[in-house]
C-alpha atoms as a PDB file:
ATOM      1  CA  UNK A   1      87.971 101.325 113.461  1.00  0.00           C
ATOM      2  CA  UNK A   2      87.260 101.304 109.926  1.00  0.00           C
ATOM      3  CA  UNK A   3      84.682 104.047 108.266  1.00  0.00           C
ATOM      4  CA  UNK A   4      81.836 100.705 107.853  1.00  0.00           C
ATOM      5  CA  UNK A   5      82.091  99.791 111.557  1.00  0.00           C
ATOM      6  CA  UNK A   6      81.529 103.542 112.782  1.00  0.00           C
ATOM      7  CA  UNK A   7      79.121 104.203 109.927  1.00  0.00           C
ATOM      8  CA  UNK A   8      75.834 102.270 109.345  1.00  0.00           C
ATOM      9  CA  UNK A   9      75.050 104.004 106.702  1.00  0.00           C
ATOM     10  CA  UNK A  10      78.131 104.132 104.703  1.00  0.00           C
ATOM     11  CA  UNK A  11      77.835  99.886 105.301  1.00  0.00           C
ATOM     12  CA  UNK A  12      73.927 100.052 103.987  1.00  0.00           C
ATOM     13  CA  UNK A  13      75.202 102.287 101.019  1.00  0.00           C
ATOM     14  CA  UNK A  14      78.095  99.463 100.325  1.00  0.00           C
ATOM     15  CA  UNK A  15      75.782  96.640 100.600  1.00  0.00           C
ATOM     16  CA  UNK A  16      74.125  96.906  97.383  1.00  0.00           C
ATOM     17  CA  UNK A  17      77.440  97.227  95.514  1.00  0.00           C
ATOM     18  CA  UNK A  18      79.074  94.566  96.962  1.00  0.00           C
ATOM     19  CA  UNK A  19      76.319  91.873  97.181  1.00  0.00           C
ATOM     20  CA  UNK A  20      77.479  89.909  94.491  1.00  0.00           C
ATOM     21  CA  UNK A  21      80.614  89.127  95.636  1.00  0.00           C
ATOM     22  CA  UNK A  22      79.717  89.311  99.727  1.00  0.00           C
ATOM     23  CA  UNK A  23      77.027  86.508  98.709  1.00  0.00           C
ATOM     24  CA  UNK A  24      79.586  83.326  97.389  1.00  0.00           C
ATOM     25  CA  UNK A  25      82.456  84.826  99.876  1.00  0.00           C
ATOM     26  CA  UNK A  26      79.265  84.442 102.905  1.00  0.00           C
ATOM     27  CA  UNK A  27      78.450  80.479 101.447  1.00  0.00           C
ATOM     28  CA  UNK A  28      82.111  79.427 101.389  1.00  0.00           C
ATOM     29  CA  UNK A  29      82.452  80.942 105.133  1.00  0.00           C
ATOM     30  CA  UNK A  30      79.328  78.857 106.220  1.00  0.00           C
ATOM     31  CA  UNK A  31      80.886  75.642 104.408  1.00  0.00           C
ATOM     32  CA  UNK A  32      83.737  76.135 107.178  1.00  0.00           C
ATOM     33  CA  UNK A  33      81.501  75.881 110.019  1.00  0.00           C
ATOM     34  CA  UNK A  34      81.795  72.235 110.409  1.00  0.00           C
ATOM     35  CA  UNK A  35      85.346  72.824 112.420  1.00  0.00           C
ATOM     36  CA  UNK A  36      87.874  69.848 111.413  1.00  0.00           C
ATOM     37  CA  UNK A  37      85.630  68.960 108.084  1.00  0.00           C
ATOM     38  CA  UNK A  38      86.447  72.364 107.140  1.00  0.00           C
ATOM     39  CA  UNK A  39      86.759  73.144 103.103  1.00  0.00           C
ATOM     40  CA  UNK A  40      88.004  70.616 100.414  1.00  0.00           C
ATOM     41  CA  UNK A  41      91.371  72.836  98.852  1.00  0.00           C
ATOM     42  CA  UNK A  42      89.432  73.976  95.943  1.00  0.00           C
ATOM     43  CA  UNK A  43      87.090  75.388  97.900  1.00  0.00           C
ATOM     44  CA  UNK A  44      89.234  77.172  99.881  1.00  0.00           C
ATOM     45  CA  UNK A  45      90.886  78.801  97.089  1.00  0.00           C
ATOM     46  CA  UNK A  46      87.943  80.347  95.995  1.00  0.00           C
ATOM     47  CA  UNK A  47      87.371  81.441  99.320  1.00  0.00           C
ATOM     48  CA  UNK A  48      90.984  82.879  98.881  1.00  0.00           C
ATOM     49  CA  UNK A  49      90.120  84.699  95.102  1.00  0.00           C
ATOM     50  CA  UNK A  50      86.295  85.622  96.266  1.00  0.00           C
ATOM     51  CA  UNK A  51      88.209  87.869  99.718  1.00  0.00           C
ATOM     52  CA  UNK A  52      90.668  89.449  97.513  1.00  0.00           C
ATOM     53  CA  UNK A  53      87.795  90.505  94.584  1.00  0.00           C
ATOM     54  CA  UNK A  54      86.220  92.500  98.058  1.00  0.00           C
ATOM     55  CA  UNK A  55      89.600  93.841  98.917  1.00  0.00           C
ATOM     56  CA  UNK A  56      90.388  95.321  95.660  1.00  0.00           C
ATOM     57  CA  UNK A  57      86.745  96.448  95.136  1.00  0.00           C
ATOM     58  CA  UNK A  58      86.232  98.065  98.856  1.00  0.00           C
ATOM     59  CA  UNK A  59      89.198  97.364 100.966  1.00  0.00           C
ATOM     60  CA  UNK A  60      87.409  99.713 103.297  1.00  0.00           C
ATOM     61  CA  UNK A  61      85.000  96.694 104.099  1.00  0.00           C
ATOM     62  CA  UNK A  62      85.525  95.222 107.682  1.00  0.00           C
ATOM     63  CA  UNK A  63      84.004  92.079 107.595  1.00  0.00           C
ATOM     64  CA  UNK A  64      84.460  90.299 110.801  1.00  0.00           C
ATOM     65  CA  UNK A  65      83.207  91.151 114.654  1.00  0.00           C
ATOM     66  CA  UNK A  66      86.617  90.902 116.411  1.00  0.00           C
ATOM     67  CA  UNK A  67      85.200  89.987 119.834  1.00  0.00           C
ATOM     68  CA  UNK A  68      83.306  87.408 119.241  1.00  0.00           C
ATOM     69  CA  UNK A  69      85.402  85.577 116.752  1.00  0.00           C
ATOM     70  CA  UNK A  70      87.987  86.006 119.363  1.00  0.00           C
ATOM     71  CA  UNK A  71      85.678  84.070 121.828  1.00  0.00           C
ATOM     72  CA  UNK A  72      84.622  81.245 119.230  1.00  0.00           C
ATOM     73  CA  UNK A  73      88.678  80.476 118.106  1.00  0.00           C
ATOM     74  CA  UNK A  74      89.820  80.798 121.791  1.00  0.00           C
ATOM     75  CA  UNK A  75      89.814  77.431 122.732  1.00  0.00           C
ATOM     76  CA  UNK A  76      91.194  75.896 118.803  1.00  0.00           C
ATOM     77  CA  UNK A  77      91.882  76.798 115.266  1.00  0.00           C
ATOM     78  CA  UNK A  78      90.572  75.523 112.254  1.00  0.00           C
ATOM     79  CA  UNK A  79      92.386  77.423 109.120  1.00  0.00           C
ATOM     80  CA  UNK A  80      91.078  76.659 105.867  1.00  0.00           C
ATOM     81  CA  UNK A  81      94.638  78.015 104.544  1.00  0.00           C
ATOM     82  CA  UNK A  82      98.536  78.369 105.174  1.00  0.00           C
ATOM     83  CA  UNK A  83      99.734  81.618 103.805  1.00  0.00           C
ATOM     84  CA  UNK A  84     103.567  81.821 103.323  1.00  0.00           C
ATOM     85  CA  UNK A  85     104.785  85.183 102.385  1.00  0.00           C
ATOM     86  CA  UNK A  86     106.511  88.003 102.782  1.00  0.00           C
ATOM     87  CA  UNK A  87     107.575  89.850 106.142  1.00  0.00           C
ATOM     88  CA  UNK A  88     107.026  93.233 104.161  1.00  0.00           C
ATOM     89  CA  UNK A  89     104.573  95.842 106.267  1.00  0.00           C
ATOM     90  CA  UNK A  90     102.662  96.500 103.064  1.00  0.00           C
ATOM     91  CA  UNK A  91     101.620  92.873 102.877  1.00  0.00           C
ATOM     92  CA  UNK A  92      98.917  91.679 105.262  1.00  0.00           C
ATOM     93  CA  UNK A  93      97.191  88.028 104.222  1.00  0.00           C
ATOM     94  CA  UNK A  94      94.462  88.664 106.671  1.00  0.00           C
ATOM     95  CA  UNK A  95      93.271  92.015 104.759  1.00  0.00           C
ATOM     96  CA  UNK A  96      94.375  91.213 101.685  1.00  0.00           C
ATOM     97  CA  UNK A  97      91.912  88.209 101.313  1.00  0.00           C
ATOM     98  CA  UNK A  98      88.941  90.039 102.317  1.00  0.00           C
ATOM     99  CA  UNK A  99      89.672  90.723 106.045  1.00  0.00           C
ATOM    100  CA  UNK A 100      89.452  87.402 107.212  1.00  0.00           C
ATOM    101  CA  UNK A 101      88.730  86.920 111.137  1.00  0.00           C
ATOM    102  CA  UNK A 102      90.972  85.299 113.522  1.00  0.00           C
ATOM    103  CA  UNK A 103      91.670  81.324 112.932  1.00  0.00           C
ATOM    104  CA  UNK A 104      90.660  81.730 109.230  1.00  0.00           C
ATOM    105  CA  UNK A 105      94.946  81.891 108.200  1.00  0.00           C
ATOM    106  CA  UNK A 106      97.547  79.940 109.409  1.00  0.00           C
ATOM    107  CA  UNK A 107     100.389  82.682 108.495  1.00  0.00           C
ATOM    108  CA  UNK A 108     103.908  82.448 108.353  1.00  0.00           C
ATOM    109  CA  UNK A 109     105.965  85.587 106.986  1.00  0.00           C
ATOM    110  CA  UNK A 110     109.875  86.025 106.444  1.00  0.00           C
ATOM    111  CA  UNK A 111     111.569  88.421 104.030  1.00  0.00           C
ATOM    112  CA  UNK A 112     111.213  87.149 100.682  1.00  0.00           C
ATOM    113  CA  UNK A 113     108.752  83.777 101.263  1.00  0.00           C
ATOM    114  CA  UNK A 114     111.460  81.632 101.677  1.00  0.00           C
ATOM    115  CA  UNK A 115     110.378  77.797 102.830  1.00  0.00           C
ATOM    116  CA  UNK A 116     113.368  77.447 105.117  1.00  0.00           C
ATOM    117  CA  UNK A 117     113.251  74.785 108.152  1.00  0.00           C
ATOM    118  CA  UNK A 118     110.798  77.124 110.488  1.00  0.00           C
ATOM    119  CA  UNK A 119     108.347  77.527 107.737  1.00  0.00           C
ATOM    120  CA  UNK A 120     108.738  73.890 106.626  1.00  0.00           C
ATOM    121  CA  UNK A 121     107.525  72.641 110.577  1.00  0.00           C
ATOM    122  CA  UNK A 122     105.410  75.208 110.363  1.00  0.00           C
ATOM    123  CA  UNK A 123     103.390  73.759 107.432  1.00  0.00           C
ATOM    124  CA  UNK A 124     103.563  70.594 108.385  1.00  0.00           C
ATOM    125  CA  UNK A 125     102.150  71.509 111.661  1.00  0.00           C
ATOM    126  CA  UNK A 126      98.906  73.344 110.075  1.00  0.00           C
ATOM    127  CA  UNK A 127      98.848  70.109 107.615  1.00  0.00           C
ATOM    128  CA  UNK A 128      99.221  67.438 109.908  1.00  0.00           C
ATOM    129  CA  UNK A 129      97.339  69.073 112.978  1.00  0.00           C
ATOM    130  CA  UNK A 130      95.105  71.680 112.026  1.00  0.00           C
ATOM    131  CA  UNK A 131      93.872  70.140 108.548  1.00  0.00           C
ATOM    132  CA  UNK A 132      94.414  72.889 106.723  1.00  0.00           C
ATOM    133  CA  UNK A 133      93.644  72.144 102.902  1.00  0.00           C
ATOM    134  CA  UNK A 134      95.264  74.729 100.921  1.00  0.00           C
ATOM    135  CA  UNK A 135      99.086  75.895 100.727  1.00  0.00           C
ATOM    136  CA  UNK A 136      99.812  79.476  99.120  1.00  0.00           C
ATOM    137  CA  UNK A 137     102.837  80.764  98.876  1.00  0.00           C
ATOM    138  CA  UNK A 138     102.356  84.283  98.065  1.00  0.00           C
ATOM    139  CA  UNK A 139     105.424  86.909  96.509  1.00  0.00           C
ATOM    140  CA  UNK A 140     104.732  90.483  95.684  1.00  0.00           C
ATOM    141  CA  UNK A 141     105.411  93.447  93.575  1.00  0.00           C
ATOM    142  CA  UNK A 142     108.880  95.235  94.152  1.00  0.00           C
ATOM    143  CA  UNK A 143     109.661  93.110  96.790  1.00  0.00           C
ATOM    144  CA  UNK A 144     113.251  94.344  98.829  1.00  0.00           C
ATOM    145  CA  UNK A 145     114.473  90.671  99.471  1.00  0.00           C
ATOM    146  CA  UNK A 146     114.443  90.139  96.088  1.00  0.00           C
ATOM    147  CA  UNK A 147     115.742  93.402  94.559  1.00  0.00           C
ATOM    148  CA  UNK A 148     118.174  92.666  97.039  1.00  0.00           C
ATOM    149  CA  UNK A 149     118.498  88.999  95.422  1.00  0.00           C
ATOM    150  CA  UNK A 150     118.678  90.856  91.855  1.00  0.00           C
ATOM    151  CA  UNK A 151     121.749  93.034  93.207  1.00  0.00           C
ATOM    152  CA  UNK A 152     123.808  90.001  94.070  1.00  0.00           C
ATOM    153  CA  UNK A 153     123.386  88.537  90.212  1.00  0.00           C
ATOM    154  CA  UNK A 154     123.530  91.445  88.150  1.00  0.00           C
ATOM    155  CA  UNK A 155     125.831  93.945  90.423  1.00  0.00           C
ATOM    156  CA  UNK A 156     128.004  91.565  92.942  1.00  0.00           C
ATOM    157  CA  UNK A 157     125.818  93.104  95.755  1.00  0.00           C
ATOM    158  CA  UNK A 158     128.008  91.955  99.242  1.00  0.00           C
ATOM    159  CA  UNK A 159     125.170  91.927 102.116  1.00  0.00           C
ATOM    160  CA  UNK A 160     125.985  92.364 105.617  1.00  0.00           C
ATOM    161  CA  UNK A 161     125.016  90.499 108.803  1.00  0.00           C
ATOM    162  CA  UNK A 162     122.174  87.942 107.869  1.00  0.00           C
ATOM    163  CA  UNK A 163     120.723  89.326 105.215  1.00  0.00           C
ATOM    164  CA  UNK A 164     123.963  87.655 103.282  1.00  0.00           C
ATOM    165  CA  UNK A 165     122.617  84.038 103.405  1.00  0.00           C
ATOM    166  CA  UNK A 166     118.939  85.080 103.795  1.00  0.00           C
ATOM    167  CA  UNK A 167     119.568  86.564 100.095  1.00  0.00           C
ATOM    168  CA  UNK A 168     121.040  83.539  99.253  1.00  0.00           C
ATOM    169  CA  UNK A 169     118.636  81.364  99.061  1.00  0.00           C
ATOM    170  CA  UNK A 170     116.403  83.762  96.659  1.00  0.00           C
ATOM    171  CA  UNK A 171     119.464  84.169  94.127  1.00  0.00           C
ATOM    172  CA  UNK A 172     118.476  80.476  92.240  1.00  0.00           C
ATOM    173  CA  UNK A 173     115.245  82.253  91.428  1.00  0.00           C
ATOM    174  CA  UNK A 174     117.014  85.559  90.081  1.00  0.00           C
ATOM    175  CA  UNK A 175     119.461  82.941  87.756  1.00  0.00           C
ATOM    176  CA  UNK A 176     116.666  80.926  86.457  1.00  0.00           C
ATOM    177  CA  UNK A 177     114.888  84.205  85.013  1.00  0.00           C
ATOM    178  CA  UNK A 178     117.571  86.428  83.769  1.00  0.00           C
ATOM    179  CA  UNK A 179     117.329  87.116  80.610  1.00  0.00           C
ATOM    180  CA  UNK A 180     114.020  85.970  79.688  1.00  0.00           C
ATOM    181  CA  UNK A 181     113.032  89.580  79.203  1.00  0.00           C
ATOM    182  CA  UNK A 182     111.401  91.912  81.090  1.00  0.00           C
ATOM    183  CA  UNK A 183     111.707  93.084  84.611  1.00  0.00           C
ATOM    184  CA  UNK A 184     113.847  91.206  87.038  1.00  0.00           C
ATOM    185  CA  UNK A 185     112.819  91.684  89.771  1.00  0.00           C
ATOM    186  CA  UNK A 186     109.265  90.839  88.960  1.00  0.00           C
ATOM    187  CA  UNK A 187     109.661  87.946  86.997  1.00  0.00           C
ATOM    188  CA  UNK A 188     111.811  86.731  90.090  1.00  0.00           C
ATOM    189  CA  UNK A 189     109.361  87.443  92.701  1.00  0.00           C
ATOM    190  CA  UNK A 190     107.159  84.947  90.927  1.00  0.00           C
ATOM    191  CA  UNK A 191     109.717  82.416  90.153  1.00  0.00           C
ATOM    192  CA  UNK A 192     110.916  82.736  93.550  1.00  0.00           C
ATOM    193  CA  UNK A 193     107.203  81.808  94.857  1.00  0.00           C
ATOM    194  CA  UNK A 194     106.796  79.146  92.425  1.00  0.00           C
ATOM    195  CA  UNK A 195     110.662  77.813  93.550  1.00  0.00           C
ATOM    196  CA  UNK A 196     109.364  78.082  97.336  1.00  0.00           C
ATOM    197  CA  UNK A 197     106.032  76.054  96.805  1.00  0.00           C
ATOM    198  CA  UNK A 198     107.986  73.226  95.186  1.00  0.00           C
ATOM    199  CA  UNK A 199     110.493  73.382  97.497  1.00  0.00           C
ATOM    200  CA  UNK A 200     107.629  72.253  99.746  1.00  0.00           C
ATOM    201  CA  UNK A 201     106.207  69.655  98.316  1.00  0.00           C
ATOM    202  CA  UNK A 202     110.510  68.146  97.651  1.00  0.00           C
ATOM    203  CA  UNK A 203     110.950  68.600 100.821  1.00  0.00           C
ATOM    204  CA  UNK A 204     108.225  67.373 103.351  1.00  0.00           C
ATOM    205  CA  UNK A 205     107.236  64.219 102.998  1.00  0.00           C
ATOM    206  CA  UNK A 206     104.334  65.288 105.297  1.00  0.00           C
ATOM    207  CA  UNK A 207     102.811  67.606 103.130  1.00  0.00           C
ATOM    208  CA  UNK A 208     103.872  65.372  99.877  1.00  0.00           C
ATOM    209  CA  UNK A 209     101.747  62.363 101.530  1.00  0.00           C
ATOM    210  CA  UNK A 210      98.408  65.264 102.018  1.00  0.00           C
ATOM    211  CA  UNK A 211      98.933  66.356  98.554  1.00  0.00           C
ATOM    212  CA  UNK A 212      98.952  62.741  96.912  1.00  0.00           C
ATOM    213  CA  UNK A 213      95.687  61.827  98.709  1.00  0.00           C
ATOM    214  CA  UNK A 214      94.408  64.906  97.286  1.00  0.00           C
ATOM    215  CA  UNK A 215      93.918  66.631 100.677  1.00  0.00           C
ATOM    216  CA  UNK A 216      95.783  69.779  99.722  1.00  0.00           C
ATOM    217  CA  UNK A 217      97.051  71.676  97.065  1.00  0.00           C
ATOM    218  CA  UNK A 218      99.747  74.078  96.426  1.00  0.00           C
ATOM    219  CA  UNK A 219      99.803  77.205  94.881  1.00  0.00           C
ATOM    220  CA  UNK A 220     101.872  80.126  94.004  1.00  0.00           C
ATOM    221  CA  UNK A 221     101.272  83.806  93.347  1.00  0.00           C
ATOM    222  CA  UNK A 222     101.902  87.456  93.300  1.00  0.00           C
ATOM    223  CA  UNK A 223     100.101  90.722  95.217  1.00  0.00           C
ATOM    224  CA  UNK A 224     100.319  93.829  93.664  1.00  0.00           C
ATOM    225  CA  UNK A 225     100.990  96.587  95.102  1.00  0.00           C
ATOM    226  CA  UNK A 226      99.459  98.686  93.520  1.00  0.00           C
ATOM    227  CA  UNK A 227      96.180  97.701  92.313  1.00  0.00           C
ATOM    228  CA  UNK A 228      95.785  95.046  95.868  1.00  0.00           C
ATOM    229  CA  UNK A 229      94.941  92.386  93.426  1.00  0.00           C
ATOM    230  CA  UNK A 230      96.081  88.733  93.936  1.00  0.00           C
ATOM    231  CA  UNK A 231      96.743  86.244  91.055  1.00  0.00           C
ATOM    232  CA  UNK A 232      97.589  82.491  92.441  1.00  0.00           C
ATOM    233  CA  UNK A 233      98.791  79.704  90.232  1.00  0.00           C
ATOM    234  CA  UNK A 234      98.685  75.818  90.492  1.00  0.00           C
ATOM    235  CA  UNK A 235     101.638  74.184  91.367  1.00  0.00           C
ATOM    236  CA  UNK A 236     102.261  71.810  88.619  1.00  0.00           C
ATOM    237  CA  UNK A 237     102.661  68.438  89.593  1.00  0.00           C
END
């Protein structure tokens, strides 16, 4: 339980400070209560930026009562977003936006973000059957699948088991930045996003139909670490 839930007073105290960005995160939430009508993708990004500016600023803030958003999604599932990104433990879409209830993300998580066939279905499932609006496909800082990625270009890293062709398909993204300057592996976690969104839009006619009736939109971005700050990019067309 978090120190708000088992402390009124620390949640009063909190209240004040966060009530500029609790108030447009609160409106966006009640724009979602219309079930299948759900958010228009712009909205739902700045659903997505408006969580994350509470994380960063108090990620001690719980903001959803477990049991009975548990009893309201039971029966079906409405996400406003698909979150593709790493499998990493440090990396948790449903805090990281603002500790977003159940139903609210339609997650899918392998090392390194990749778009491969289960996360392509996947998608298209949320897209086609849920009506989800938005598509992020989020990288991070220091990530190990693509360190791992980096080791293979710049060292002739061999990999055992799967990892080998899990790597594999990250290593285009490590080419297409090296040498631009700076660090590797961070310039490659982002390319490797931005490689992953496109390679969703190429690649599903499903989603590509959504996205040309200007159902849903794409985007691509980076968590850091460090700070717990997300910045998301549009997908250019």
């Amino acid at each position: 339980m978090c120190q708000i839930c088992s402390s009124r007073r620390g949640f009063l105290g909190l209240a004040g400070l966060l009530a500029p960005l609790a108030l447009p995160l609160a409106l966006s939430k009640a724009a979602a209560a219309d079930g299948e009508a759900g958010l228009s993708p712009d909205q739902a990004l700045t659903r997505l930026r408006e969580g994350n500016m509470l994380f960063v600023e108090a990620p001690q803030l719980c903001a959803t009562d477990m049991a009975q958003n548990r009893t309201k999604v039971a029966k079906a599932q409405h996400p406003y977003a698909i979150v593709l990104t790493c499998a990493d433990s440090r990396v948790a879409p449903e805090l990281l936006f603002g500790g977003v209830g159940l139903g609210e993300l339609f997650v899918c998580r392998n090392a390194g973000n990749v778009a491969d066939t289960a996360v392509l279905g996947s998608i298209e499932y949320a897209v086609e059957h849920l009506h989800a609006p938005l598509i992020v496909v989020l990288g991070h800082e220091r990530c190990g699948a693509v360190a791992a990625a980096v080791d293979v270009v710049t060292k002739g890293a061999d990999l055992p088991g799967f990892i080998k062709p899990m790597i594999a398909e990250i290593v285009p993204s490590v080419e297409a930045v090296k040498g631009k300057g700076g660090d590797l592996v961070d310039l490659a976690v982002v390319e490797n996003a931005r490689a992953n969104a496109a390679r969703i839009l190429e690649k599903s006619a499903i989603v590509r139909e959504h996205v040309e009736e200007e159902a849903v939109k794409i985007v691509f971005g980076r968590y850091d670490l460090d700070s717990g700050a997300v910045v998301l990019n549009m997908l250019a067309a």
